[in-house]
Protein backbone atom coordinates (compact mmCIF):
# COMPACT_ATOMS: atom_id res chain seq x y z
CA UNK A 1 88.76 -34.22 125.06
CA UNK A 2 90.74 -34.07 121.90
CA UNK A 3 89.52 -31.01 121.14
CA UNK A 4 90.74 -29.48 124.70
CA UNK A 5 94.24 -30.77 124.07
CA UNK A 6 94.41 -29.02 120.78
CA UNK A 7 93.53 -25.68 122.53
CA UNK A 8 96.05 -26.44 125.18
CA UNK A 9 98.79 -27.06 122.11
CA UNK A 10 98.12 -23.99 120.34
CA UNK A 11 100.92 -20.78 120.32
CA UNK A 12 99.53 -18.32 123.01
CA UNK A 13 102.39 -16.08 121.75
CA UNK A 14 102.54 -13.53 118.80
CA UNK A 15 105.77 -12.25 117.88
CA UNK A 16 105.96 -8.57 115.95
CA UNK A 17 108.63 -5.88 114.84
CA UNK A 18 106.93 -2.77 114.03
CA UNK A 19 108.87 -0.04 111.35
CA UNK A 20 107.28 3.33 111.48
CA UNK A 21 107.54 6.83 112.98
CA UNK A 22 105.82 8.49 115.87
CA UNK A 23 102.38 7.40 114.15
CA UNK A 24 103.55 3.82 115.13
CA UNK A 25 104.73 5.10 118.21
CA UNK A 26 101.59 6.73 118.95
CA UNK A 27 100.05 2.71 119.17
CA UNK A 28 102.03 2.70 122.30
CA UNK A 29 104.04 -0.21 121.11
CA UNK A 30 105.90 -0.67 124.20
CA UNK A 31 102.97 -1.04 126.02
CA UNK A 32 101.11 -4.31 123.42
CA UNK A 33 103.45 -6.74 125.72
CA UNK A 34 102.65 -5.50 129.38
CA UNK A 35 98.48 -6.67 128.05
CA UNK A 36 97.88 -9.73 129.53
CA UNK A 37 96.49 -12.62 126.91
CA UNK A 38 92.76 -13.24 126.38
CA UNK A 39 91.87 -16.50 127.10
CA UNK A 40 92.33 -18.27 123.39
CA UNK A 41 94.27 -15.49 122.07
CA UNK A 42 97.85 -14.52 122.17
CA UNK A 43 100.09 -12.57 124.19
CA UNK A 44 102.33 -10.08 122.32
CA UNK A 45 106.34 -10.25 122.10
CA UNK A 46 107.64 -6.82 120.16
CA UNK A 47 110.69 -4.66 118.60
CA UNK A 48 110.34 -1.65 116.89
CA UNK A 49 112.33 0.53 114.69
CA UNK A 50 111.29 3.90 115.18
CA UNK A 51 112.81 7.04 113.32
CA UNK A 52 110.25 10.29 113.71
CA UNK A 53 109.14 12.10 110.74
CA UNK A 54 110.64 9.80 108.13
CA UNK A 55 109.33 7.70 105.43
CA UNK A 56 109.70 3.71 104.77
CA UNK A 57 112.39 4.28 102.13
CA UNK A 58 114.56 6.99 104.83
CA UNK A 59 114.31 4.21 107.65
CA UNK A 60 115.69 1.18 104.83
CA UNK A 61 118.50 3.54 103.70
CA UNK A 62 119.30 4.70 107.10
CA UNK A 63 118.97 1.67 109.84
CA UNK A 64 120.97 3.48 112.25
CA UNK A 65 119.54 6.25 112.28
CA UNK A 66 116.48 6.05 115.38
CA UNK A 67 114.66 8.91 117.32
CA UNK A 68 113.67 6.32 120.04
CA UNK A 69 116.06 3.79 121.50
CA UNK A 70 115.53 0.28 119.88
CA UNK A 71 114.18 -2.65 121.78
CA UNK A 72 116.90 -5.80 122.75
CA UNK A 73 116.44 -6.84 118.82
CA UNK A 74 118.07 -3.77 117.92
CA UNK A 75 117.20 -1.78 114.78
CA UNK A 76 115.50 -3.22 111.63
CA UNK A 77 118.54 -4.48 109.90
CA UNK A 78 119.50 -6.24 112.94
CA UNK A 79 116.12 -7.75 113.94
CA UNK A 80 114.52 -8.24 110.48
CA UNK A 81 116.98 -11.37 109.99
CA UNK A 82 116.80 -15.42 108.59
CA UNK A 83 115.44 -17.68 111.04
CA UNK A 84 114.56 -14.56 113.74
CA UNK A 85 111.12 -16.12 114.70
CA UNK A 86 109.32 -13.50 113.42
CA UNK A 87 105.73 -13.96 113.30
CA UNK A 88 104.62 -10.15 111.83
CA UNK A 89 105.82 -7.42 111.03
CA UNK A 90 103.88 -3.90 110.64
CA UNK A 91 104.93 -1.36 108.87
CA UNK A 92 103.77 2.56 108.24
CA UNK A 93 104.10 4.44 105.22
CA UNK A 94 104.57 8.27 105.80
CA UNK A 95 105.21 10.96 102.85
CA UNK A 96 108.41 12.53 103.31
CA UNK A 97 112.24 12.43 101.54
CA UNK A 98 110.25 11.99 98.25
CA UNK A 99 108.76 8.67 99.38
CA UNK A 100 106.51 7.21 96.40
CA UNK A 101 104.06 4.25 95.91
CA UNK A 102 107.37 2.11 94.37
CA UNK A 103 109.76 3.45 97.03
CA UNK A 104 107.07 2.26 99.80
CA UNK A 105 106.62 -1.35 98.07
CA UNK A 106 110.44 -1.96 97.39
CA UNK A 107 111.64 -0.81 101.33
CA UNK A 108 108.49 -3.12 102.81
CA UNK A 109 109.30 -6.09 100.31
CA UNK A 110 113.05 -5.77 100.70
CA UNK A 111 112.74 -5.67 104.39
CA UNK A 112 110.13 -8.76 104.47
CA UNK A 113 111.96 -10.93 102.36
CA UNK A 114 115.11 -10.17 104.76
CA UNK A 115 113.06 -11.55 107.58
CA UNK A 116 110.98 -14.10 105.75
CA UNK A 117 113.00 -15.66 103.04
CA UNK A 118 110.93 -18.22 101.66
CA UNK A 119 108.07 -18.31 104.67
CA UNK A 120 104.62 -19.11 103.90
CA UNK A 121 101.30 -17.20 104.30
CA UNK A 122 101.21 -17.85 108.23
CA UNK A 123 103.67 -15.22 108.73
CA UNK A 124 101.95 -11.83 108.68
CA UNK A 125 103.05 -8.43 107.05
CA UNK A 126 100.62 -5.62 108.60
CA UNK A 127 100.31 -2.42 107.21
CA UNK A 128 99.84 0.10 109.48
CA UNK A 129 97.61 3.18 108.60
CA UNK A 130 98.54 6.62 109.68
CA UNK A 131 96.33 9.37 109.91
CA UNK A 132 96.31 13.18 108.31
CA UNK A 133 97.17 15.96 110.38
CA UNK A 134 94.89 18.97 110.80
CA UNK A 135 93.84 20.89 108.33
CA UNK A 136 91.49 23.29 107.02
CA UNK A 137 89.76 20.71 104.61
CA UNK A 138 89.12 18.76 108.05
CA UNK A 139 89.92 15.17 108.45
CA UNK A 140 87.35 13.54 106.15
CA UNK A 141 88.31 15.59 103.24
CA UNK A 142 92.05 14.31 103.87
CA UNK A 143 91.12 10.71 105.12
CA UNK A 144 88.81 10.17 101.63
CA UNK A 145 91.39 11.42 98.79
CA UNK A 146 91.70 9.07 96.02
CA UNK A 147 95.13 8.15 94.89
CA UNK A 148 96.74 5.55 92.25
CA UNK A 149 98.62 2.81 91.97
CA UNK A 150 101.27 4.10 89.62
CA UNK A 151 104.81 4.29 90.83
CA UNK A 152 105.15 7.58 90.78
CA UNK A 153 101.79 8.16 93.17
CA UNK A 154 103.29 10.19 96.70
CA UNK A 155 102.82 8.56 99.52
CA UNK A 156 99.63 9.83 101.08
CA UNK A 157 98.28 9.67 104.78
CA UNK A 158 94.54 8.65 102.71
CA UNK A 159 92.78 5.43 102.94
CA UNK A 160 92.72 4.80 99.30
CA UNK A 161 96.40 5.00 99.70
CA UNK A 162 96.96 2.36 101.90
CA UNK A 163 94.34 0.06 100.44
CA UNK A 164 96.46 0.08 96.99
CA UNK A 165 99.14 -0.77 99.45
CA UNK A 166 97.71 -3.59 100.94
CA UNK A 167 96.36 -5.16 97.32
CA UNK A 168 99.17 -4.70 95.82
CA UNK A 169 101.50 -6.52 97.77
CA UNK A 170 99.07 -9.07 98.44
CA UNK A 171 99.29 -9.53 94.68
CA UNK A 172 103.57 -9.70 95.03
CA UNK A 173 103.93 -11.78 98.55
CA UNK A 174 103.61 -15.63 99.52
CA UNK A 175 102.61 -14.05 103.16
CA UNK A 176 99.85 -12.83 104.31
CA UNK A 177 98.91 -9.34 104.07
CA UNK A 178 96.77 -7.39 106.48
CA UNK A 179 96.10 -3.90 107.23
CA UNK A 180 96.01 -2.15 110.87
CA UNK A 181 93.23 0.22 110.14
CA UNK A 182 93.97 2.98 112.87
CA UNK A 183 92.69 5.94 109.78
CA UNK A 184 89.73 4.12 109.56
CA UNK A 185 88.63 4.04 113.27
CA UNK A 186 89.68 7.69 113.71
CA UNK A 187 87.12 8.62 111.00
CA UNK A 188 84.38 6.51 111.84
CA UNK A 189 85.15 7.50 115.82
CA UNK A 190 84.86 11.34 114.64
CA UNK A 191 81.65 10.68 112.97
CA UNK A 192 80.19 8.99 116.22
CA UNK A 193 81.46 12.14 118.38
CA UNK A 194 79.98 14.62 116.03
CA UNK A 195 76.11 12.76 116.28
CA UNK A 196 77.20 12.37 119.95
CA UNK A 197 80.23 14.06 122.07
CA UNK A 198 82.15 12.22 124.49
CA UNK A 199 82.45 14.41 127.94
CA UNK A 200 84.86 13.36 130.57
CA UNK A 201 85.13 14.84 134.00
CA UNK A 202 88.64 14.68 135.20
CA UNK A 203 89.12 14.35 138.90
CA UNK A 204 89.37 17.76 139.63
CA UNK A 205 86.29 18.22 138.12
CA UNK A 206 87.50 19.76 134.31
CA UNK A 207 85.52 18.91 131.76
CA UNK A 208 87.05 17.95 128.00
CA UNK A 209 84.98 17.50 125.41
CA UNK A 210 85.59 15.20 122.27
CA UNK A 211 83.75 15.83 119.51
CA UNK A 212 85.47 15.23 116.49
CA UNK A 213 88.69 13.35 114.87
CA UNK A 214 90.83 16.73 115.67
CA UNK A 215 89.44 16.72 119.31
CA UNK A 216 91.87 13.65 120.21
CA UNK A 217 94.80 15.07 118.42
CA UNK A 218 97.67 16.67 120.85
CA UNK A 219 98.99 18.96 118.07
CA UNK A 220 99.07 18.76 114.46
CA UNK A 221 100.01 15.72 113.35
CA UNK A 222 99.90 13.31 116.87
CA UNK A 223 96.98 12.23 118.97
CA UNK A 224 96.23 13.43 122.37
CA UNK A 225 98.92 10.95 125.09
CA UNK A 226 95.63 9.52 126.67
CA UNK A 227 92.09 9.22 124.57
CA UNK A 228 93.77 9.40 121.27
CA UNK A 229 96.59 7.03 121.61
CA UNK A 230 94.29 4.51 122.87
CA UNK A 231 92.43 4.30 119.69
CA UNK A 232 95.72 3.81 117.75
CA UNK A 233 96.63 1.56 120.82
CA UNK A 234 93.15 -0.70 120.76
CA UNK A 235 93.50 -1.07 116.72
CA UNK A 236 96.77 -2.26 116.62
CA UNK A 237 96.28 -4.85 119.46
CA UNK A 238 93.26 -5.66 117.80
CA UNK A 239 94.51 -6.53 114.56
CA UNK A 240 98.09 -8.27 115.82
CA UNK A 241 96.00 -10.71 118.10
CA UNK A 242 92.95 -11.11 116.79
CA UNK A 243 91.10 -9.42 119.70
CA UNK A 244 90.32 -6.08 121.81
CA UNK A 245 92.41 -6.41 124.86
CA UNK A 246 90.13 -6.90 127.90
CA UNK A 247 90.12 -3.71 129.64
CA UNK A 248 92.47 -3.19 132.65
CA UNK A 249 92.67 -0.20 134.54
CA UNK A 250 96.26 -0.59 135.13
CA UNK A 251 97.32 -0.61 131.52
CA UNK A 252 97.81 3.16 130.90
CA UNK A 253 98.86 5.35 128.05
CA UNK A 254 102.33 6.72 128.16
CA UNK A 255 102.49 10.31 128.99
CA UNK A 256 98.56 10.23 129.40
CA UNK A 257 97.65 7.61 132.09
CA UNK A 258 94.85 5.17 131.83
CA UNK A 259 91.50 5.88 129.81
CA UNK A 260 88.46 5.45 132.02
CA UNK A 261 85.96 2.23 131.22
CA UNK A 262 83.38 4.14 129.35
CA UNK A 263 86.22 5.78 126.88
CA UNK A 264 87.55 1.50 126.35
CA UNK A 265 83.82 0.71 125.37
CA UNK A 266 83.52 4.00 123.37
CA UNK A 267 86.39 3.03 121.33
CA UNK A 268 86.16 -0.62 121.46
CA UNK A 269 82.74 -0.80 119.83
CA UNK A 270 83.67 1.86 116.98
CA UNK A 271 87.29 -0.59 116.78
CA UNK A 272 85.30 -3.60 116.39
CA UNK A 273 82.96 -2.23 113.37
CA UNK A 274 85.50 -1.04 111.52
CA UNK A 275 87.89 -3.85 111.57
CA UNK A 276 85.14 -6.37 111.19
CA UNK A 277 83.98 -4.28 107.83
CA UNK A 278 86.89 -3.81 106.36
CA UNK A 279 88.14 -5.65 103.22
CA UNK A 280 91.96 -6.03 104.11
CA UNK A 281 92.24 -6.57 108.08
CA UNK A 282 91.05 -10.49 107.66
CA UNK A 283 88.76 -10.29 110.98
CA UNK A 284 84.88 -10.82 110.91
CA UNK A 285 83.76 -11.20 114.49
CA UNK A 286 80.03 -12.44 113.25
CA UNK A 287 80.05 -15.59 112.82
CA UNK A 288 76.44 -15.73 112.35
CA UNK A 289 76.22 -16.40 108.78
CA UNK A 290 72.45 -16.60 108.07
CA UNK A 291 71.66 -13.76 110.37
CA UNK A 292 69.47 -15.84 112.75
CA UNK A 293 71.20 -14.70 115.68
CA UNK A 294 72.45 -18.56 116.30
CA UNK A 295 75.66 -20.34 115.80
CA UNK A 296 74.09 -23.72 114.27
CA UNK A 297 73.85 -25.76 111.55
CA UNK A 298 74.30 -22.79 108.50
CA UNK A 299 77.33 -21.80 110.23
CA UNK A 300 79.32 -25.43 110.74
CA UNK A 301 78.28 -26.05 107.32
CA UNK A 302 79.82 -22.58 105.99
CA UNK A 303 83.33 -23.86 107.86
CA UNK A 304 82.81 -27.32 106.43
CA UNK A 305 82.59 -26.07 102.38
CA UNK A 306 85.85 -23.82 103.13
CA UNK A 307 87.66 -26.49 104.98
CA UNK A 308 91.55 -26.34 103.46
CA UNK A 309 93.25 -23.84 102.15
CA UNK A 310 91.63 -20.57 101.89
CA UNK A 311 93.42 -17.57 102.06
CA UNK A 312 91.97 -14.31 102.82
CA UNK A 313 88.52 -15.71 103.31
CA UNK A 314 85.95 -14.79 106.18
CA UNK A 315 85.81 -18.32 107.47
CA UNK A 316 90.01 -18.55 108.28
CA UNK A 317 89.46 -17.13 111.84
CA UNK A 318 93.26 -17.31 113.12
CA UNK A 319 94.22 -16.25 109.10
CA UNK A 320 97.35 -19.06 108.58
CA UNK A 321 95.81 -19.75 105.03
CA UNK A 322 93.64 -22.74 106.00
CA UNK A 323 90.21 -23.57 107.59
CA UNK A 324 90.73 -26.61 109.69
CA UNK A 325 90.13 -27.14 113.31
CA UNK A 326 90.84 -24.97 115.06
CA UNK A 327 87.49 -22.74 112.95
CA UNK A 328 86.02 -25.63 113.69
């Protein structure tokens, strides 16, 4: 019974400011709120501050300057204030106006510490990955350059990149510090439509074919309104709730429509690998830890020896910093 009530007590809201460009806006931020809440997991409350083609360190000089009209919060100086019940914030690097590693940490710690003063590790900074646009050395090539953590290192759109990102700010911040892996997915998804093409037939019978990372792009830097923003659309949901949306037909893509079931389990699957893999998004969905294909005894004894604090380990499932009971 106690157990029941504690569900019932727990915050079935999440609430997140997102600073980016149209990579963040390609997540379809405006559409996280209109998903309705898993059972257990929360429902999404969001702002953004959205300037196109800019970097982190244009968007902190520049806070008035938006290409798409701010939520009720208003723009990132305005929202990103003391006490504003923030419980996130994601934010995108992007090259551009000679943005560098240091330029990227000082306009996400500058902005964080506005918001979070003195806040603990259960608020949340998220790092949102971008992706490369086309070219000739395909997306892999792009997506795998290495990079440093010097201050002088450009800001790439490379997973190495954002990875030094992540660990070093994890190293700097009393929050916690997660990554949105949306570069990720869109390589592993290309590598899954090269061994085996996706082929829709749209109702008047036209056939698209995806078969690669650069099949779900619309042009050369943004993904295609319907199949590709739903990847960036599924990650980020994923990652800010703890969850893959359940999949509604009436939640559609802006400017694209709604993705048909078989595209949602497509994605989903290739969504939850990656996140569940990777080092800095603090998921792992398998919770079998002796690989017996039970939850039993190995497994309430794994959340037993972590119990207390425990930051950035596998067996914090709701990642405030603590294994306690609601693991359990």
């Amino acid at each position: 019974m106690h157990f029941f009530l504690l569900l019932a007590t727990l915050d079935t809201s999440i609430k997140v400011f997102h600073v980016g460009n149209s990579l963040t806006w390609d997540s379809a931020p405006q559409v996280l709120a209109d998903v309705p809440p898993s059972p257990g997991f929360p429902q999404i409350e969001n702002g953004w501050h959205i300037r196109c083609g800019s970097s982190l360190g244009y968007i902190f000089q520049n806070p008035s300057d938006v290409c798409v009209p701010p939520t009720l919060f208003g723009t990132w100086d305005q929202a990103l204030v003391e006490n504003s019940a923030w419980d996130a914030v994601s934010f995108q690097p992007f090259p551009g106006s000679n943005s560098t590693f240091a330029s990227d940490i000082h306009a996400i710690q500058t902005m964080a510490d506005q918001c979070f003063g003195d806040d603990g590790f259960d608020k949340k900074v998220f790092i949102y990955s971008g992706w490369p646009w086309q070219s000739d050395m395909g997306f892999g090539s792009d997506w795998l350059r290495g990079s440093k953590t010097a201050d002088a290192q450009p800001t790439i759109l490379a997973s190495s990149y954002v990875e030094h990102l992540v660990q070093s700010l994890r190293a700097q911040r009393d929050n916690a510090v997660y990554m949105v892996p949306v570069g990720e997915v869109l390589y592993n998804l290309g590598e899954s439509l090269e061994a085996e093409p996706f082929v829709y037939l749209d109702q008047h019978g036209n056939e698209r074919v995806f078969d690669s990372t650069y099949s779900l792009y619309r042009d050369q830097y943004h993904l295609d309104y319907r199949f590709g923003r739903y990847v960036a659309f599924l990650t980020m949901h994923s990652c800010l709730t703890g969850e893959p949306p359940v999949f509604f037909q009436g939640i559609a893509m802006p400017g694209g429509g709604a993705v048909p079931f078989s595209w949602h389990q497509r994605v989903e699957k290739i969504v939850r690998s990656t996140i569940s893999t990777c080092e800095w998004s603090g998921l792992r969905w398998n919770r079998d830890v002796d690989g017996d294909g039970q939850i039993g005894l190995e497994e309430l004894l794994a959340i037993l020896q972590s119990w207390g604090p425990c930051q950035y380990c596998d067996e914090d499932v709701d990642r405030d910093g603590q294994v306690g009971y609601t693991e359990l």
